[in-house]
N, C-alpha and C. Protein backbone atom coordinates (compact mmCIF):
# COMPACT_ATOMS: atom_id res chain seq x y z
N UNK A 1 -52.08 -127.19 -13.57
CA UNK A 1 -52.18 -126.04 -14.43
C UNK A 1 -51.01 -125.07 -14.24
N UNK A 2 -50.56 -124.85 -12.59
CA UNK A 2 -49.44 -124.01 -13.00
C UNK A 2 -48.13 -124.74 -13.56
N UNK A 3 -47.99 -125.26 -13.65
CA UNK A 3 -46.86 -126.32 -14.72
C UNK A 3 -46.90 -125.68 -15.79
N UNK A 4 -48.02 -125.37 -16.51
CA UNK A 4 -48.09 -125.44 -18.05
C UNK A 4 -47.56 -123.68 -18.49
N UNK A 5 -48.36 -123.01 -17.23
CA UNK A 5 -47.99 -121.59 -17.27
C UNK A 5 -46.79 -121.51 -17.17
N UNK A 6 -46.04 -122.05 -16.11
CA UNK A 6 -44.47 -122.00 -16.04
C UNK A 6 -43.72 -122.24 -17.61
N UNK A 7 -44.41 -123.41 -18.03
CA UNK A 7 -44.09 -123.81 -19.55
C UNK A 7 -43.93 -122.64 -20.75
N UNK A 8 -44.71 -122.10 -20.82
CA UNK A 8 -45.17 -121.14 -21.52
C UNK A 8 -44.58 -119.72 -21.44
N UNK A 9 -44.07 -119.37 -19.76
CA UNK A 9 -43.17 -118.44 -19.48
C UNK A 9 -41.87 -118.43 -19.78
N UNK A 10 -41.64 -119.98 -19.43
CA UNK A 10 -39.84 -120.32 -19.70
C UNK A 10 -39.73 -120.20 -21.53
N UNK A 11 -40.82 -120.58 -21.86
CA UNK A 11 -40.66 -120.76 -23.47
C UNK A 11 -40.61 -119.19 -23.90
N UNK A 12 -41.56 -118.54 -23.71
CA UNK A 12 -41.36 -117.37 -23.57
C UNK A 12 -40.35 -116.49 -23.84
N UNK A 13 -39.91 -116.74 -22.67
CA UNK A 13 -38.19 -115.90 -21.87
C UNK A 13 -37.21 -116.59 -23.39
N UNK A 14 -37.61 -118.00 -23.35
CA UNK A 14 -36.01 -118.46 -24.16
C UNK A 14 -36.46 -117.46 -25.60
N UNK A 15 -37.42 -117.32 -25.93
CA UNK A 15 -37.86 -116.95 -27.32
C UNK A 15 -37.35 -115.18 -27.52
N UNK A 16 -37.63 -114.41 -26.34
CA UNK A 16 -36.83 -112.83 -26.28
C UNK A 16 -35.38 -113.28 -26.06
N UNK A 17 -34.79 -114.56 -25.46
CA UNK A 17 -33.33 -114.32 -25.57
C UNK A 17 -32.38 -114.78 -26.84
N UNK A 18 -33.13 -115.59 -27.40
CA UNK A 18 -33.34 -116.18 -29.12
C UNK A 18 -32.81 -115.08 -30.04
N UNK A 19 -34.02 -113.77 -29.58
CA UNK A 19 -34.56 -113.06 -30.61
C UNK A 19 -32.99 -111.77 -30.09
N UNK A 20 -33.06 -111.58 -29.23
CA UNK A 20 -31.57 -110.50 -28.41
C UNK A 20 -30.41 -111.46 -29.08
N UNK A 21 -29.80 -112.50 -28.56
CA UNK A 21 -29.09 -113.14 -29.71
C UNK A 21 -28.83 -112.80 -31.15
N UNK A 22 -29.79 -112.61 -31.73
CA UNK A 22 -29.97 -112.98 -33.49
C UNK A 22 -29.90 -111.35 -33.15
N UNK A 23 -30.39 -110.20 -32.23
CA UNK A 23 -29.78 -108.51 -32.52
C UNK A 23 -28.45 -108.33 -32.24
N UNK A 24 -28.17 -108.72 -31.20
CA UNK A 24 -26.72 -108.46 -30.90
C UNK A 24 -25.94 -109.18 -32.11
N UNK A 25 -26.17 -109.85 -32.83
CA UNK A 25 -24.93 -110.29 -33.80
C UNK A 25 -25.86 -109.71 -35.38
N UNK A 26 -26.48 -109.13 -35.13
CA UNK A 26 -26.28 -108.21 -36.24
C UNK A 26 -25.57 -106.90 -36.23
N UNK A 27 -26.12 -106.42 -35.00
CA UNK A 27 -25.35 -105.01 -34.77
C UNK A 27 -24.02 -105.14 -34.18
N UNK A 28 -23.21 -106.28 -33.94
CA UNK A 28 -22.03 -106.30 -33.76
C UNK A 28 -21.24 -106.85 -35.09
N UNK A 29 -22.09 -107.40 -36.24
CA UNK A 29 -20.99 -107.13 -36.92
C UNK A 29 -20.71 -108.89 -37.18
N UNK A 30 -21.69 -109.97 -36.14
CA UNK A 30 -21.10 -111.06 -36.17
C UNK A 30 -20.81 -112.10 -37.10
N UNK A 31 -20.87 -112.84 -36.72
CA UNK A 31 -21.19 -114.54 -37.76
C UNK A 31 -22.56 -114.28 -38.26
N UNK A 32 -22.73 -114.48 -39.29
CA UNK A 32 -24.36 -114.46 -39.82
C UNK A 32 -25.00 -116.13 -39.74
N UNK A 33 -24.28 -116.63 -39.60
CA UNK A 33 -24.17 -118.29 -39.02
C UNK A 33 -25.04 -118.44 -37.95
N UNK A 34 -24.40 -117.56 -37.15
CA UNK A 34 -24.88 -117.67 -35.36
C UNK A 34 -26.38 -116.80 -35.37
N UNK A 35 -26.50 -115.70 -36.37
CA UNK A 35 -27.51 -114.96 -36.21
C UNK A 35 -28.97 -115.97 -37.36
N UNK A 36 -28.48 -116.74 -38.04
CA UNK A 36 -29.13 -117.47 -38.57
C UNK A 36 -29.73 -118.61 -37.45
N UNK A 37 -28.83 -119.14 -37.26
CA UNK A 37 -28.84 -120.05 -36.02
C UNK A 37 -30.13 -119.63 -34.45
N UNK A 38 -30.06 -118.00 -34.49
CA UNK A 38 -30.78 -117.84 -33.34
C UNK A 38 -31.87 -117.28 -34.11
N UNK A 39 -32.37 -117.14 -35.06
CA UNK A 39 -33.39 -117.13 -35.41
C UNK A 39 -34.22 -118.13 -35.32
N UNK A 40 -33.22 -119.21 -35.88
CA UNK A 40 -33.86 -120.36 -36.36
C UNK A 40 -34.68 -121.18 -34.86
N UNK A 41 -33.53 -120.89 -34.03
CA UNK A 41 -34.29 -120.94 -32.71
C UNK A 41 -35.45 -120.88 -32.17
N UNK A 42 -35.91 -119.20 -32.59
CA UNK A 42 -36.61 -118.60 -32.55
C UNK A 42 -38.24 -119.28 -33.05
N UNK A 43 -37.94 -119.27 -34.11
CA UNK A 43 -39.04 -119.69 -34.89
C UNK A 43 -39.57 -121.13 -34.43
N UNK A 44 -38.36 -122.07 -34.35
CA UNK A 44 -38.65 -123.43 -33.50
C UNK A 44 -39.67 -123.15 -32.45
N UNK A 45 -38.93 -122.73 -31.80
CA UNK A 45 -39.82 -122.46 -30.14
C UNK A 45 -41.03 -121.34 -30.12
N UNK A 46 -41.00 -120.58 -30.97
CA UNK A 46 -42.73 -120.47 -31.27
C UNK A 46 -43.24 -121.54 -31.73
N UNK A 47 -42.89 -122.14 -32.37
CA UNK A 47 -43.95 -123.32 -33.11
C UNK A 47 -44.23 -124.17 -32.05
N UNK A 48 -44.05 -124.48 -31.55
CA UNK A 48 -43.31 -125.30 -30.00
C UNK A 48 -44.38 -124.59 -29.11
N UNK A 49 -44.52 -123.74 -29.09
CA UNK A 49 -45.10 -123.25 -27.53
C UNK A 49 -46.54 -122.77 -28.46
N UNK A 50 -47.06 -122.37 -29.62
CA UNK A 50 -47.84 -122.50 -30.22
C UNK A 50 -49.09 -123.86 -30.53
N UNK A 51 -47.86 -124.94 -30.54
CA UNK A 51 -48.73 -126.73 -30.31
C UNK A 51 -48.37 -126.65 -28.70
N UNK A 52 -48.17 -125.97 -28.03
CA UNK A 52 -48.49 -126.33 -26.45
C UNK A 52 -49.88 -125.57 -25.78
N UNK A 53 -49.71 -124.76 -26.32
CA UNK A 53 -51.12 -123.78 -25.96
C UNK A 53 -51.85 -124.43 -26.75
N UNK A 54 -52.19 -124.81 -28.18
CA UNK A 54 -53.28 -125.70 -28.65
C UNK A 54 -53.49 -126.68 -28.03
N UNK A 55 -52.66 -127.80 -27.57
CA UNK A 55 -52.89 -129.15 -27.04
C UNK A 55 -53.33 -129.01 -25.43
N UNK A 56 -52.94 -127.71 -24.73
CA UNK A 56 -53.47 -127.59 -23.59
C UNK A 56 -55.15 -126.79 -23.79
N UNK A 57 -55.08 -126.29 -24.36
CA UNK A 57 -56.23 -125.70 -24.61
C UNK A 57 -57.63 -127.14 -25.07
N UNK A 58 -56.88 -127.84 -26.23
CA UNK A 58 -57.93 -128.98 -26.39
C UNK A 58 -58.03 -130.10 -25.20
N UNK A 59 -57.16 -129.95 -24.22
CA UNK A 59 -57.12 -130.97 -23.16
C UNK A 59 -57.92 -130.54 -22.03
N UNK A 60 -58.29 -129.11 -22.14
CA UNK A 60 -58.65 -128.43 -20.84
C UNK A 60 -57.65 -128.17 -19.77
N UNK A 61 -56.40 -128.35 -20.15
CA UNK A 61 -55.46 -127.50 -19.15
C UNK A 61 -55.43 -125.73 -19.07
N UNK A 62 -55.77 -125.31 -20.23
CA UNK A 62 -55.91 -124.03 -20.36
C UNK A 62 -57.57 -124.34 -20.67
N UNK A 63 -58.00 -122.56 -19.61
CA UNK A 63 -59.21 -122.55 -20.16
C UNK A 63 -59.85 -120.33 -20.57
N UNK A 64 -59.61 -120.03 -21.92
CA UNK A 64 -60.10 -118.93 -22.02
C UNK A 64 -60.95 -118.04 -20.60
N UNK A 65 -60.97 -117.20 -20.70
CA UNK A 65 -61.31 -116.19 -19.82
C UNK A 65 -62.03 -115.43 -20.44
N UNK A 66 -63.27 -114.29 -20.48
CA UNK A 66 -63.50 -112.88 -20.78
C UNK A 66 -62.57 -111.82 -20.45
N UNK A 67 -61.92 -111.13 -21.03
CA UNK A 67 -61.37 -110.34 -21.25
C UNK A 67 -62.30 -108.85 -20.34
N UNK A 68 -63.74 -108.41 -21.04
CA UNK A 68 -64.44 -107.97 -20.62
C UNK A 68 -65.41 -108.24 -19.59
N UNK A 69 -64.82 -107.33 -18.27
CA UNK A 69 -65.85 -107.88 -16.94
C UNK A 69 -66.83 -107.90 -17.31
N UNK A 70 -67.67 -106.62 -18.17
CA UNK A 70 -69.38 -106.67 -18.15
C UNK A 70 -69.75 -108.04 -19.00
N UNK A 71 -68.77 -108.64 -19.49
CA UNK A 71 -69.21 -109.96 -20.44
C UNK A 71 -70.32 -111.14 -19.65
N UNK A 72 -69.20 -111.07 -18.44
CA UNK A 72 -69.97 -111.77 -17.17
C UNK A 72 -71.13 -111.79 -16.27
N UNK A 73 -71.90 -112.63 -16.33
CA UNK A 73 -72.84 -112.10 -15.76
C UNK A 73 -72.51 -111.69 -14.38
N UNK A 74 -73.29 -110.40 -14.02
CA UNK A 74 -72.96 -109.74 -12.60
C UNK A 74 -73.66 -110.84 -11.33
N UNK A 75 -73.23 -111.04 -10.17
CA UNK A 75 -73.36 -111.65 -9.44
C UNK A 75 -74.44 -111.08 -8.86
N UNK A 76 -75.24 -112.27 -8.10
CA UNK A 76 -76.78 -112.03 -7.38
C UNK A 76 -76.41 -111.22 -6.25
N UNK A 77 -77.21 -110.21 -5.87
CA UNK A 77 -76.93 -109.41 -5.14
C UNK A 77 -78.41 -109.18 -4.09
């Protein structure tokens, strides 16, 4: 399981440096090529890490949590 988290982090990370890419060459003025290009990135690797969280999720590598402690039942005391 921590594999998949690592997965999901690195995908992550590449997806904010994708997205900084495709800003910096707008506000510098760049190639609209390159800023096309890191979009396009972008969008890849969500889709990408989107069928990784589904396929781990239907495999039971990932498994949801409650969000809300009181959801849980309180422990025998």
């Amino acid at each position: 399981m921590p594999l998949i988290k690592l997965l999901v982090i690195v995908i992550l990370l590449a997806i904010v440096f994708s997205l900084g890419s495709a800003l910096y060459q707008l506000t510098r003025g760049g190639d609209s090529q390159k800023m096309v290009k890191a979009l396009t990135w972008r969008i890849a690797l969500s889709v990408v890490l989107f069928a990784l969280l589904l396929l781990a999720y239907s495999t039971g590598l990932l498994q949801p949590h409650a969000i809300d402690p009181g959801a849980v039942a309180p422990a025998a005391r």
